[in-house]
C-alpha atoms as a PDB file:
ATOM      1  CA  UNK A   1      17.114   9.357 -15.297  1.00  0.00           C
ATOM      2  CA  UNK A   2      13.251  10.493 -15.849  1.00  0.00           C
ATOM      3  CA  UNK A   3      12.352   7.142 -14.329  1.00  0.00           C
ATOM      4  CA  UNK A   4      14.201   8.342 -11.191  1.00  0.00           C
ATOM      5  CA  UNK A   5      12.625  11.668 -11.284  1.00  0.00           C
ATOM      6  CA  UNK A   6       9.133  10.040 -11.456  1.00  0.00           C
ATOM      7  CA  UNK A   7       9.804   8.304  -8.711  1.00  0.00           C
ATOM      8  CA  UNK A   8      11.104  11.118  -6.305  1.00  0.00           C
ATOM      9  CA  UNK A   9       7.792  13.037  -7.070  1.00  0.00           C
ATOM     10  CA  UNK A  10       5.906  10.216  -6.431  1.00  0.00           C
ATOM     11  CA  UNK A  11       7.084  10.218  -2.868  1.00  0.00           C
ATOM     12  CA  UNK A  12       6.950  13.842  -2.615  1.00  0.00           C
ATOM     13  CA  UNK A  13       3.499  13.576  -3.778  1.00  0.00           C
ATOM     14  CA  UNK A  14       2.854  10.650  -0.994  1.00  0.00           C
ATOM     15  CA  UNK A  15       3.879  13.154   1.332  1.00  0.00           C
ATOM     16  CA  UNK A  16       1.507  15.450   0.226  1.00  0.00           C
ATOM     17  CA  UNK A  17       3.106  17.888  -2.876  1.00  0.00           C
ATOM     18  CA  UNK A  18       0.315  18.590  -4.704  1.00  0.00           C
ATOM     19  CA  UNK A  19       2.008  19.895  -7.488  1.00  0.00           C
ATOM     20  CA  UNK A  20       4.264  16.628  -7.311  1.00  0.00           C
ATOM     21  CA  UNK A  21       0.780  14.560  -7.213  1.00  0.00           C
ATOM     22  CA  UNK A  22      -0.160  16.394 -10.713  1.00  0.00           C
ATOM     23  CA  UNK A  23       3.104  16.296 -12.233  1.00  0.00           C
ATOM     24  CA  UNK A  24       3.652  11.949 -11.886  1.00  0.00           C
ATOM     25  CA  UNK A  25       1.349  11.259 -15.003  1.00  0.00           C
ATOM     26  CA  UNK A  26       2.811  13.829 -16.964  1.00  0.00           C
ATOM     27  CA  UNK A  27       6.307  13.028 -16.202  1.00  0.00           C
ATOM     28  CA  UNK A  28       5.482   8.922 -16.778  1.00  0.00           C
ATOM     29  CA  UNK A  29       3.615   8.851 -19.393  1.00  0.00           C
ATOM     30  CA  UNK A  30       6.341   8.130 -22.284  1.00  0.00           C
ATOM     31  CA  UNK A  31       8.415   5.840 -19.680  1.00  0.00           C
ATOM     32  CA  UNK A  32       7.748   2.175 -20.990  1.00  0.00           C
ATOM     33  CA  UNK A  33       8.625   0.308 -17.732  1.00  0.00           C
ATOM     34  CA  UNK A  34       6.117  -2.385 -16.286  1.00  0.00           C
ATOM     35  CA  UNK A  35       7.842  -2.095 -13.344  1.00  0.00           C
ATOM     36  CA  UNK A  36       7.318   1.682 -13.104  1.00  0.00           C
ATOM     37  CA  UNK A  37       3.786   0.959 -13.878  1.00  0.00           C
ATOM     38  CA  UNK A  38       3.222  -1.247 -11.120  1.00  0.00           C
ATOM     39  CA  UNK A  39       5.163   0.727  -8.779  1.00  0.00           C
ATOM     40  CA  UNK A  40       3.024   4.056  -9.380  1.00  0.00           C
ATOM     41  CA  UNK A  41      -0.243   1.572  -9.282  1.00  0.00           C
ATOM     42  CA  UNK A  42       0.361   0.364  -6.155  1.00  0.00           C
ATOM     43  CA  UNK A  43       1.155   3.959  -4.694  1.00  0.00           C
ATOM     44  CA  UNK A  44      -1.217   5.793  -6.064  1.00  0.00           C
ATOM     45  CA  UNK A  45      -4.471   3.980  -7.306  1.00  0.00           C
ATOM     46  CA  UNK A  46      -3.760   4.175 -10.992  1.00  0.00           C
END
């Protein structure tokens, strides 16, 4: 379900949510998925 969450912020964040954009790391950082990884990489630059 976090996974999910991530996610949604992520776009919110694309869409320009600041406090969305600052809350992705936090959110993902105990989430082991390489595919989550990857996914956040591409969108983001990390």
């Amino acid at each position: 379900m976090r996974e999910f969450v991530v996610r949604a912020q992520s776009h919110r964040a694309v869409l320009g949510d600041e406090a969305a954009a600052q809350s992705v790391p936090w959110l993902a950082r105990e989430i082991d998925n390489p595919a989550l990884a990857a996914f956040l990489a591409r969108r983001h630059g990390v």
